[in-house]
N, C-alpha and C. Protein backbone atom coordinates (compact mmCIF):
# COMPACT_ATOMS: atom_id res chain seq x y z
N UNK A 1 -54.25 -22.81 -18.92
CA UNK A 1 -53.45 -23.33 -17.85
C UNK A 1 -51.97 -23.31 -18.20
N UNK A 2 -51.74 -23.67 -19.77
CA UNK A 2 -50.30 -23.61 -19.72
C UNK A 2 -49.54 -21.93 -19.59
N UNK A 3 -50.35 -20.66 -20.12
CA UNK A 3 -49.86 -20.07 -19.45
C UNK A 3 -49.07 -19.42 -18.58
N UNK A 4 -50.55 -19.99 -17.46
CA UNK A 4 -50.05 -19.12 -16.25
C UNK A 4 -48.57 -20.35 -15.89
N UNK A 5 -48.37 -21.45 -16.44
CA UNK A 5 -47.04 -22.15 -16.01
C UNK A 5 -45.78 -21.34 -16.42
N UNK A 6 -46.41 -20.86 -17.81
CA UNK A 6 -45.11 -19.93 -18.53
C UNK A 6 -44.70 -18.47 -17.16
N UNK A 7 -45.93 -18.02 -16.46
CA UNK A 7 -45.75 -17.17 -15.95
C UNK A 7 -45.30 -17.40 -14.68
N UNK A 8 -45.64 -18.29 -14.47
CA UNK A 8 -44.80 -18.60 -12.83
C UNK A 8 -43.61 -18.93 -13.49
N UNK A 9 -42.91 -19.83 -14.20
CA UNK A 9 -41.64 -20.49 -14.48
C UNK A 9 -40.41 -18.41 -15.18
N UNK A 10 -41.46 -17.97 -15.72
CA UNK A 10 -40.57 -16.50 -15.92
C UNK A 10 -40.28 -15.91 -14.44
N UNK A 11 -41.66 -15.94 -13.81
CA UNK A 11 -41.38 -15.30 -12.70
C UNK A 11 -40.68 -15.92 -11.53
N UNK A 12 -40.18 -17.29 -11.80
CA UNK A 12 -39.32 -17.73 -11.19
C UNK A 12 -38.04 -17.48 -11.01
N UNK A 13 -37.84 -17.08 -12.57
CA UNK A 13 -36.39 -17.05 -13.21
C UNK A 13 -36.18 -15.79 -13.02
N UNK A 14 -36.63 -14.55 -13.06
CA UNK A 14 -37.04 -13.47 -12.62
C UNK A 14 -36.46 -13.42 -11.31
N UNK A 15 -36.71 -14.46 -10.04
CA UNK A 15 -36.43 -13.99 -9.11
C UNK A 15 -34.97 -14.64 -8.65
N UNK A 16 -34.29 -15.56 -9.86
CA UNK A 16 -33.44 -16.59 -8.69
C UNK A 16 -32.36 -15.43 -9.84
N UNK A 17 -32.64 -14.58 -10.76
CA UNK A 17 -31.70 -13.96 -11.72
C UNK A 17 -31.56 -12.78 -10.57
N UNK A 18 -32.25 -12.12 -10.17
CA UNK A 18 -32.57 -11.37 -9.22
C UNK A 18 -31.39 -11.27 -7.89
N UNK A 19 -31.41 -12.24 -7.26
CA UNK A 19 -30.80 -13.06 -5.99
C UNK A 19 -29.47 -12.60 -6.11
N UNK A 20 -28.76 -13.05 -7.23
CA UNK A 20 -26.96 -12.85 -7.52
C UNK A 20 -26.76 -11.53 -7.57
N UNK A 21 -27.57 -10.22 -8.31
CA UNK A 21 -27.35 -9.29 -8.34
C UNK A 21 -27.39 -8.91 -6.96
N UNK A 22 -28.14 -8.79 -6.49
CA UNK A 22 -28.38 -8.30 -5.27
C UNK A 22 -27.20 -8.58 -3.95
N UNK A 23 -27.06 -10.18 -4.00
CA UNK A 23 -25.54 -10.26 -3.66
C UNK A 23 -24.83 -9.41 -3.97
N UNK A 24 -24.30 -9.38 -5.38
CA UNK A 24 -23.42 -8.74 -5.98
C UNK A 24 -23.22 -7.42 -5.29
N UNK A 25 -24.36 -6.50 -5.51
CA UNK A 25 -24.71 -5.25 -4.76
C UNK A 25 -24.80 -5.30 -3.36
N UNK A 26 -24.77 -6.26 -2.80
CA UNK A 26 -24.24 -5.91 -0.94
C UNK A 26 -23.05 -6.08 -0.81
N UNK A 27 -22.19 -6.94 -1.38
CA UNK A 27 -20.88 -7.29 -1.82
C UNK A 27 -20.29 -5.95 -2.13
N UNK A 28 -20.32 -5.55 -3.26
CA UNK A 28 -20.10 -4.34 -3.73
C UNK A 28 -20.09 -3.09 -2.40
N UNK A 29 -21.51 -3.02 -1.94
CA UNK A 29 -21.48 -2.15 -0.76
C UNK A 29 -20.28 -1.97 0.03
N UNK A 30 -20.48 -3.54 0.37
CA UNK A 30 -19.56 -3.58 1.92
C UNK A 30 -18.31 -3.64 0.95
N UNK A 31 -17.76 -3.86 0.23
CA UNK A 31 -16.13 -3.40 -0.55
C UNK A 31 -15.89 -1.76 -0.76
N UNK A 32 -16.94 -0.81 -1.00
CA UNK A 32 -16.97 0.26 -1.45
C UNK A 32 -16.67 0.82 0.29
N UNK A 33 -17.26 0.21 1.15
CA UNK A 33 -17.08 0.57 2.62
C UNK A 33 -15.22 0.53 2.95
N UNK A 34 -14.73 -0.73 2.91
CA UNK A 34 -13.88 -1.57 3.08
C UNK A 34 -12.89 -0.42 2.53
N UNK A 35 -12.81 -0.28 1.56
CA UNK A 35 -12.09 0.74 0.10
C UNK A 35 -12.57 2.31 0.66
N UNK A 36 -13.19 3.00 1.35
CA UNK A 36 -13.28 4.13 2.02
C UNK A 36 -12.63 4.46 2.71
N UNK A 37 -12.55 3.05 3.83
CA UNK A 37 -11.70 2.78 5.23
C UNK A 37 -10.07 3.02 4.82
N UNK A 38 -10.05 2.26 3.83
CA UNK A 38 -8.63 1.83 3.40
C UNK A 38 -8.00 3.24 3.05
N UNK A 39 -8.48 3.56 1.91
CA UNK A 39 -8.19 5.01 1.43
C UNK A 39 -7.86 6.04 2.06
N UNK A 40 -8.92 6.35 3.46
CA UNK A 40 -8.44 7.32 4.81
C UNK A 40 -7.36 6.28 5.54
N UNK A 41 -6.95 5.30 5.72
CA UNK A 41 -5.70 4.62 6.59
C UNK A 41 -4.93 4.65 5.51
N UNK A 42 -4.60 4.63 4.08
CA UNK A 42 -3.15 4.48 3.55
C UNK A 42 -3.04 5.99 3.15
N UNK A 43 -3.88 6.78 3.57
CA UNK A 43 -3.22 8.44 3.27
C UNK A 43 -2.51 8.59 4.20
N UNK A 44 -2.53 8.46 5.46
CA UNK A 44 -1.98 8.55 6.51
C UNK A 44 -2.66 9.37 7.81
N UNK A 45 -2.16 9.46 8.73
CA UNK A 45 -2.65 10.10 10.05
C UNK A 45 -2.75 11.16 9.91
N UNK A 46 -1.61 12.16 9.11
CA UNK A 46 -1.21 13.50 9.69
C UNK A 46 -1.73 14.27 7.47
N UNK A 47 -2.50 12.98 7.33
CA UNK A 47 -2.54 13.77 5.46
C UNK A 47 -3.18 15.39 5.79
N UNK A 48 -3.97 15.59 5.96
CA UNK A 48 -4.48 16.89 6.10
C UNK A 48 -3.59 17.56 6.32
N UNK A 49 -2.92 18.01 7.02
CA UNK A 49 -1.47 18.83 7.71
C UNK A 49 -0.50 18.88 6.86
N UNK A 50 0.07 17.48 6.14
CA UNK A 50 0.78 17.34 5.24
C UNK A 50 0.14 18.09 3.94
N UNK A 51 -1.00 17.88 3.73
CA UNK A 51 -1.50 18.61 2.40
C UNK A 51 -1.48 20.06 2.38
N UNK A 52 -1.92 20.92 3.41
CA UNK A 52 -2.07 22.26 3.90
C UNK A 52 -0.95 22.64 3.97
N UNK A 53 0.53 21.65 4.21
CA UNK A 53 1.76 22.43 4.36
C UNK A 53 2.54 22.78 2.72
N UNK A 54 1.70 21.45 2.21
CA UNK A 54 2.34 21.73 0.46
C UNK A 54 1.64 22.58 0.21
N UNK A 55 0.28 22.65 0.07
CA UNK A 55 -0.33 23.98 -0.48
C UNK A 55 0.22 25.17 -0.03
N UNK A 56 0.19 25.49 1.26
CA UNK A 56 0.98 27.03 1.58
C UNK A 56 2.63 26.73 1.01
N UNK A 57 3.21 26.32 0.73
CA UNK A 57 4.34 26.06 0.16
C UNK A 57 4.12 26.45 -1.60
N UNK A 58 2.96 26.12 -1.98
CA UNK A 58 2.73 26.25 -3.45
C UNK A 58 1.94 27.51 -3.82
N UNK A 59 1.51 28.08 -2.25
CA UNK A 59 0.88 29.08 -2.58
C UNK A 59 1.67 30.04 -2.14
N UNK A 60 2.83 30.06 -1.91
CA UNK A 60 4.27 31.33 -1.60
C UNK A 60 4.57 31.32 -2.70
N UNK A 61 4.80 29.88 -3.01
CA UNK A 61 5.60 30.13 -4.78
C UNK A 61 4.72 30.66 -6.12
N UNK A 62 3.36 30.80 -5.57
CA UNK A 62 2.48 31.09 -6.51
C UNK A 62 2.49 32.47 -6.36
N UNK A 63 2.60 33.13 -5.06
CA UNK A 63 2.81 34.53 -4.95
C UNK A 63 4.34 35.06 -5.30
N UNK A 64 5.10 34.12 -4.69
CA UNK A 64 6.19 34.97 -5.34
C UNK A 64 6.23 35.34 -6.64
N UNK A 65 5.76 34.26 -7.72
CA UNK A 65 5.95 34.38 -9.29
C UNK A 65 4.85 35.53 -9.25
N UNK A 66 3.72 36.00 -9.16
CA UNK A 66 2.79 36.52 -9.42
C UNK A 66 3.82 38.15 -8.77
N UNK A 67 4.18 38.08 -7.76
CA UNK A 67 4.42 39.63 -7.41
C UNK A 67 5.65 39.92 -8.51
N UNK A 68 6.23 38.83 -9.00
CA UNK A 68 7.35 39.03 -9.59
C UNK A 68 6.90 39.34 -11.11
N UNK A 69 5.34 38.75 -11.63
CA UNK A 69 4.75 39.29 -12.21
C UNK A 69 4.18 40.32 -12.32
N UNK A 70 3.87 40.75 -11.66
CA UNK A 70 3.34 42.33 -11.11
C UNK A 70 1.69 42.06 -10.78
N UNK A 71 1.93 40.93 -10.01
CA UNK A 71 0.46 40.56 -9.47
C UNK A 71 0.25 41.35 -8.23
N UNK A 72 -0.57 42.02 -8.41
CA UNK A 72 -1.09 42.54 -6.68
C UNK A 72 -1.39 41.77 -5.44
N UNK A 73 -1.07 42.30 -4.43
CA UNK A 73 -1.04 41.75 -3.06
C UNK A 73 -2.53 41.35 -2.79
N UNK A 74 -3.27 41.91 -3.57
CA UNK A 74 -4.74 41.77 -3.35
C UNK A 74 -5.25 40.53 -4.10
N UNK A 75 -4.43 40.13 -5.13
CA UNK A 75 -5.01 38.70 -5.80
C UNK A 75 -4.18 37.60 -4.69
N UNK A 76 -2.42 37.55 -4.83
CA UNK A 76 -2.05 37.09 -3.95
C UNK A 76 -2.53 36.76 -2.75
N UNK A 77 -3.37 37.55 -1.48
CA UNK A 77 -4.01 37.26 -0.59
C UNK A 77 -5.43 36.33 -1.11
N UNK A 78 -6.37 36.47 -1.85
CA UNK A 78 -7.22 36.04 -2.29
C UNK A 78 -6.44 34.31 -2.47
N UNK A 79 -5.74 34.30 -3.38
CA UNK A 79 -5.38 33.07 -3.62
C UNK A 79 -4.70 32.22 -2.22
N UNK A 80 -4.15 32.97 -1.45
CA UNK A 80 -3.85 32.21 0.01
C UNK A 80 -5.04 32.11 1.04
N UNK A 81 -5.83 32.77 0.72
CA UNK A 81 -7.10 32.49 1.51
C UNK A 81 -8.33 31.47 0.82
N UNK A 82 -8.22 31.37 -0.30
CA UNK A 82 -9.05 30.32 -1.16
C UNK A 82 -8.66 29.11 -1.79
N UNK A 83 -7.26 29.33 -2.01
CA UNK A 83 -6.53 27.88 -2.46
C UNK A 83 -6.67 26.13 -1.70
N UNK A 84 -6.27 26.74 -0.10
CA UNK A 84 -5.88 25.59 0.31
C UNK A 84 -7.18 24.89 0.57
N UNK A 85 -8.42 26.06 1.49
CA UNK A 85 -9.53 25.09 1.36
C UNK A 85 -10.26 24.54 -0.11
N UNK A 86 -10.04 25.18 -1.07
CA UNK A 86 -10.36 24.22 -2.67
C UNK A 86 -9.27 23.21 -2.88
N UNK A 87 -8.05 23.05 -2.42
CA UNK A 87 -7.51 21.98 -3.03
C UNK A 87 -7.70 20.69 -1.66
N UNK A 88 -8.28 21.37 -0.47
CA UNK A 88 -8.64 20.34 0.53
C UNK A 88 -9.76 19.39 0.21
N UNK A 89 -10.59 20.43 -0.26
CA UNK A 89 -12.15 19.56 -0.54
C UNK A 89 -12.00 18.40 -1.78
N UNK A 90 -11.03 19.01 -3.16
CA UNK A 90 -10.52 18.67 -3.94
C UNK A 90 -9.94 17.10 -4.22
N UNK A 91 -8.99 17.58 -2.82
CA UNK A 91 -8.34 15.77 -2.50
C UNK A 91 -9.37 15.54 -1.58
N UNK A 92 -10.25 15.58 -0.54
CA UNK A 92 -11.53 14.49 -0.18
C UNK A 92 -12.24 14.14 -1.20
N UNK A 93 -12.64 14.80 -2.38
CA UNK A 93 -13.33 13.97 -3.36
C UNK A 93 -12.84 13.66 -4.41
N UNK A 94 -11.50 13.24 -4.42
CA UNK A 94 -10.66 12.65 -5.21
C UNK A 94 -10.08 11.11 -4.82
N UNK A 95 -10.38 11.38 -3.31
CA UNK A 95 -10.44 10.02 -2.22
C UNK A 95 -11.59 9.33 -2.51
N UNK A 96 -12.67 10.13 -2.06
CA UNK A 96 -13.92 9.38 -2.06
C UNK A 96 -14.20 8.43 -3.37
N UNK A 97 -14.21 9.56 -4.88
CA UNK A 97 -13.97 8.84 -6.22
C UNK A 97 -13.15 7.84 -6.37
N UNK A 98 -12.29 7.17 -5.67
CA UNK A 98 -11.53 6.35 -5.87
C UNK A 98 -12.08 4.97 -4.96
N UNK A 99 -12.61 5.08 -3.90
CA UNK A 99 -13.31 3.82 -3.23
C UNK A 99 -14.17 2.65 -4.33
N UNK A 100 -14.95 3.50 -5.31
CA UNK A 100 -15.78 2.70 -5.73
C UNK A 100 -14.24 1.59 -7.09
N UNK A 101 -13.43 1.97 -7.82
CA UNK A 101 -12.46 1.30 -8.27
C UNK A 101 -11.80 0.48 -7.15
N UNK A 102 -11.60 1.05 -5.74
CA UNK A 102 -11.01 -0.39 -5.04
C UNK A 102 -11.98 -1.14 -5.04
N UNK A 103 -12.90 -1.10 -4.43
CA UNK A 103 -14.51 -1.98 -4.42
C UNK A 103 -14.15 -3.06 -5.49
N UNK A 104 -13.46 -2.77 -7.02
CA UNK A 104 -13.88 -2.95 -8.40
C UNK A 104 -12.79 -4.38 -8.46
N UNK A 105 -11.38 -3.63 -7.93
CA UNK A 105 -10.10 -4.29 -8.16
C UNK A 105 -9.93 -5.57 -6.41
N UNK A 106 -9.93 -5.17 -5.66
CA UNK A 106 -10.18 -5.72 -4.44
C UNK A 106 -11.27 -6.61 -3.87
N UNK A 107 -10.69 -7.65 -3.32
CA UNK A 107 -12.29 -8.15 -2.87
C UNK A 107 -12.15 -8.16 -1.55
N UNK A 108 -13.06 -8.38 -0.62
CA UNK A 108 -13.45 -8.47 0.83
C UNK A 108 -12.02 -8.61 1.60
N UNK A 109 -11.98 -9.67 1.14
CA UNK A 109 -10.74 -10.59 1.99
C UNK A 109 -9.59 -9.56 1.75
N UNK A 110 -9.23 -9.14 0.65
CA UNK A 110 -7.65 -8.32 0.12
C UNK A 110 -8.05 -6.78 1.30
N UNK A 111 -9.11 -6.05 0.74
CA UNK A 111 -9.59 -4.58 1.52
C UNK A 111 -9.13 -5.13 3.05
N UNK A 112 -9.42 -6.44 3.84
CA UNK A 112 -9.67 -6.57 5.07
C UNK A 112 -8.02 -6.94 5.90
N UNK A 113 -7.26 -7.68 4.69
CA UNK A 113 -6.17 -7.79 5.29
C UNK A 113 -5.24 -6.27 5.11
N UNK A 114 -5.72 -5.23 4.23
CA UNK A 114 -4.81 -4.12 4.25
C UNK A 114 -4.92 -3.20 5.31
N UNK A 115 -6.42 -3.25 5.22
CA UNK A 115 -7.07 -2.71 6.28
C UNK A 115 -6.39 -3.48 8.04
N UNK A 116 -5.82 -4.60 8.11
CA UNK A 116 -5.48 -5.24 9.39
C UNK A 116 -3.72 -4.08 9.39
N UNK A 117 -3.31 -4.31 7.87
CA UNK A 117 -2.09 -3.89 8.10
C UNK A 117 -1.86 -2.23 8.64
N UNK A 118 -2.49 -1.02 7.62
CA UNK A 118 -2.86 0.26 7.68
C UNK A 118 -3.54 0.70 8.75
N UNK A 119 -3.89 -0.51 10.10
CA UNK A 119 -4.70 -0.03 10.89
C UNK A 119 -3.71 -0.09 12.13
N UNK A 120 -3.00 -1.13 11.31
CA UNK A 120 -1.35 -1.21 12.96
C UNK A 120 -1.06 -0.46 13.16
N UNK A 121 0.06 -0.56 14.06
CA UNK A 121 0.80 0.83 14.58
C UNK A 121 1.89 0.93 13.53
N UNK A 122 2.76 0.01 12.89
CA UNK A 122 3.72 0.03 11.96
C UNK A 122 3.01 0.06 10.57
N UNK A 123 1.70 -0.39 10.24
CA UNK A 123 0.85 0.48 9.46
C UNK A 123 1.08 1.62 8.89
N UNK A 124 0.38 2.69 10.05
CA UNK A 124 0.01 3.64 10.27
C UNK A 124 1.32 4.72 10.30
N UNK A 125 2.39 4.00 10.61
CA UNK A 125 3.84 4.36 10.50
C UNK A 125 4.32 4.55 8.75
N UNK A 126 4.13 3.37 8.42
CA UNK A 126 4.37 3.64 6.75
C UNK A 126 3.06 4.50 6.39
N UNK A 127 2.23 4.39 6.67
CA UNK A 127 1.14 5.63 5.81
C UNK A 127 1.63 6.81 5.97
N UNK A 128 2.17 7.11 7.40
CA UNK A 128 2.32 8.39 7.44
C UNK A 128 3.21 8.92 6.39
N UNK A 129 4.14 7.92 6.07
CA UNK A 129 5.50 8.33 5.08
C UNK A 129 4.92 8.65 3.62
N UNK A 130 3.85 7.73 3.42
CA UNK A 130 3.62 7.71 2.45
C UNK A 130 3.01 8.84 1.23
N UNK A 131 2.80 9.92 1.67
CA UNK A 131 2.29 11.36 1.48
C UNK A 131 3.64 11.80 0.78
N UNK A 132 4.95 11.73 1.85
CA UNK A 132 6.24 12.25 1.17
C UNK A 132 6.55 11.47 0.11
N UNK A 133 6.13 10.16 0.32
CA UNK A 133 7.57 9.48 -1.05
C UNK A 133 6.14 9.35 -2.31
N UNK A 134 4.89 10.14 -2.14
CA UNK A 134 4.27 10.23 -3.17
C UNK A 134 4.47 11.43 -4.15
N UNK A 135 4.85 12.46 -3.07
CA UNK A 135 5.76 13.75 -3.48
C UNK A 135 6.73 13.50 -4.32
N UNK A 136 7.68 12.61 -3.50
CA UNK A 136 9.29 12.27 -4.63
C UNK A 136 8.85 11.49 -5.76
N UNK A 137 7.96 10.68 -5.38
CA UNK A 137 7.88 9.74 -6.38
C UNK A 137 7.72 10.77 -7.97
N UNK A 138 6.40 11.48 -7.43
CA UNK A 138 5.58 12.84 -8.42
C UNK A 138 6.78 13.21 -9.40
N UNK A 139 7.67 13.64 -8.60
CA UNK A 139 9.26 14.81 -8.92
C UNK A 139 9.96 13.69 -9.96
N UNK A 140 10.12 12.51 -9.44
CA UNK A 140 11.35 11.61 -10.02
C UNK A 140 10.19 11.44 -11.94
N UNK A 141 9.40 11.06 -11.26
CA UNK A 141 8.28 10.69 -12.50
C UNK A 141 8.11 11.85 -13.72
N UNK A 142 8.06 13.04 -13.13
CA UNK A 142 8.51 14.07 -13.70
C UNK A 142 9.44 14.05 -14.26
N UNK A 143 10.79 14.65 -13.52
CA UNK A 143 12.12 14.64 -14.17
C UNK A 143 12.35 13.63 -15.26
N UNK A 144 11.92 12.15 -15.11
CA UNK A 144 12.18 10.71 -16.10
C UNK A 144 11.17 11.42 -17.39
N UNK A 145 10.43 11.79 -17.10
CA UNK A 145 9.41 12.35 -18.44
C UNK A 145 10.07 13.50 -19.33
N UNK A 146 10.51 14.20 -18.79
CA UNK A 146 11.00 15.30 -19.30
C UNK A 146 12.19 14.87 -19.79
N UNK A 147 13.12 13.90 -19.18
CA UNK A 147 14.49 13.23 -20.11
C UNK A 147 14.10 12.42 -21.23
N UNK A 148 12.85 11.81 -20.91
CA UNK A 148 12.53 10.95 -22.18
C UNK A 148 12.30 11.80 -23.41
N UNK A 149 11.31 12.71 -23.08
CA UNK A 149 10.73 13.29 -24.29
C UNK A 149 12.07 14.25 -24.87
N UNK A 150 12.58 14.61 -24.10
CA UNK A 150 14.23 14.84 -24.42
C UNK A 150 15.04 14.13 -25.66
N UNK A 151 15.04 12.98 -25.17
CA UNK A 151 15.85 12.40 -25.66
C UNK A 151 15.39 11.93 -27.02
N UNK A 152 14.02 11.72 -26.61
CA UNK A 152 13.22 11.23 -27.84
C UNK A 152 13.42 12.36 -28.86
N UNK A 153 12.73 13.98 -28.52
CA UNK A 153 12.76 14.51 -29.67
C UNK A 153 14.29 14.35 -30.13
N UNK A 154 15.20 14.52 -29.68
CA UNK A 154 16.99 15.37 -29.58
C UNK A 154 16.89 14.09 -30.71
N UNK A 155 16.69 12.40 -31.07
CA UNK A 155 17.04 11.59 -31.23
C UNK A 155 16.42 11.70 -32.61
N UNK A 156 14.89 11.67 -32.70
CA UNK A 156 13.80 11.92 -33.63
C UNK A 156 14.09 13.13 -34.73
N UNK A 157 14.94 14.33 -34.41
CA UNK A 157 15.40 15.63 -34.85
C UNK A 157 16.50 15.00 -35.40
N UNK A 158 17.46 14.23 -34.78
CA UNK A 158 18.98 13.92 -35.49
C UNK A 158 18.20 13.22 -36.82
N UNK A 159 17.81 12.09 -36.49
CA UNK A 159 17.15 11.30 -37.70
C UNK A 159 16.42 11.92 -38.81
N UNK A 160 15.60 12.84 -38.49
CA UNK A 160 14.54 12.97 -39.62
C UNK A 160 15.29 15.00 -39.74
N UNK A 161 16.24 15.22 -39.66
CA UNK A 161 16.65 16.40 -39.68
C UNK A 161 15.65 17.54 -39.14
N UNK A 162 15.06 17.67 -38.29
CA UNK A 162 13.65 18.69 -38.28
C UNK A 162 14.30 19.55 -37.25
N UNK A 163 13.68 20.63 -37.61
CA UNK A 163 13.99 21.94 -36.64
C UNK A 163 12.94 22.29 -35.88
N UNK A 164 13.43 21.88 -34.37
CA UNK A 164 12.82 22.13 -33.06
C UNK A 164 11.73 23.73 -33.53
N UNK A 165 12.60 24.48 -33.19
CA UNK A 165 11.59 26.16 -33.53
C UNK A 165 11.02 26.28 -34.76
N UNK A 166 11.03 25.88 -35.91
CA UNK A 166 10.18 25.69 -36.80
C UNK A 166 8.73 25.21 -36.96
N UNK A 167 9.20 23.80 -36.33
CA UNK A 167 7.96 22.65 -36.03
C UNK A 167 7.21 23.62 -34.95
N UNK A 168 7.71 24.18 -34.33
CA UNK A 168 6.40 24.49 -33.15
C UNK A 168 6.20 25.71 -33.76
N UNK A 169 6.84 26.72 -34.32
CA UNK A 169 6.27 27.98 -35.03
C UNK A 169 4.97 27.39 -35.91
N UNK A 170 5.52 26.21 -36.43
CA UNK A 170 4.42 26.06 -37.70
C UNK A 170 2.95 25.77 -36.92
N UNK A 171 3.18 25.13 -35.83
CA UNK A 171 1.92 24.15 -35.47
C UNK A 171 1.33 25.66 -34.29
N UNK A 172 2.37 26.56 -34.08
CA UNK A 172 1.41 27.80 -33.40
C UNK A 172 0.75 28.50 -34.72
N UNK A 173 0.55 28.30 -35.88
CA UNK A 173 0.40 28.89 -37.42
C UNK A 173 -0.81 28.36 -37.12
N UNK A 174 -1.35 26.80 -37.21
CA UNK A 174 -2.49 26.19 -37.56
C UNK A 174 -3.69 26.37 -36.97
């Protein structure tokens, strides 16, 4: 008899341990939903269009360097006809991969008030912008990287006397 008490009292515990997860996991659901929504409203209205216009923009400059390489018109076309739909699908599942981290960082309430804001009309106004100043942002973030490591080596070289073309001859050696 004592037992089967052990076995009901496990299988009790079993089920009330059970209960929270399962919360947890509809919770989770409906945030991973919430964080989908969000993700297509803070790209903006017009992202697709905006993305397709940088890609053909990156894919002129990819042909120009290439013909200037002595790339043929025949890879060049290939790459303007295959680029933009791979870097389309590319950023949808670079979107999608990112829902389950808002889900992670966000809860109900935060997803629902962004979602009130991104769904306005003045929303939907800053999303649209938001594609470009992710562009500048990209460029500025860039440029600051490239002055740092600048400055760093130019600074790191004064100090420890080392020669820029040396150091990298040696480490193309290894």
């Amino acid at each position: 008899m004592r037992i089967s008490h052990v076995f009901i009292a496990v299988a009790a515990a079993l089920c009330l341990a059970v209960q929270p997860a399962a919360a947890q996991d509809a919770g989770l659901a409906q945030r991973t939903a919430l964080a989908e929504r969000l993700i297509r409203a803070t790209a903006g209205p017009n992202f697709t269009k905006s993305l397709e216009s940088l890609i053909g923009e990156q894919v002129s400059a990819i042909e120009a360097a290439g013909t200037a390489a002595g790339v043929g018109r025949q890879e060049a076309a290939w790459i303007r006809a295959n680029a933009p739909r791979m870097l389309t699908a590319m950023t949808n599942r670079l979107l999608t991969d990112l829902a389950p981290h808002y889900a992670e960082i966000y809860t109900s309430e935060e997803l629902e008030a962004q979602l009130a804001f991104y769904e306005s009309p003045i929303g939907r106004q800053i999303a649209a912008k938001s594609f470009q100043l992710g562009m500048a942002t990209q460029e500025v973030t860039e440029d600051s990287m490239i002055a740092f490591v600048t400055e760093l080596q130019s600074k790191y070289c004064a100090q420890f006397n080392c020669d820029v073309a040396a150091s990298s001859a040696s480490k193309g050696r290894r």
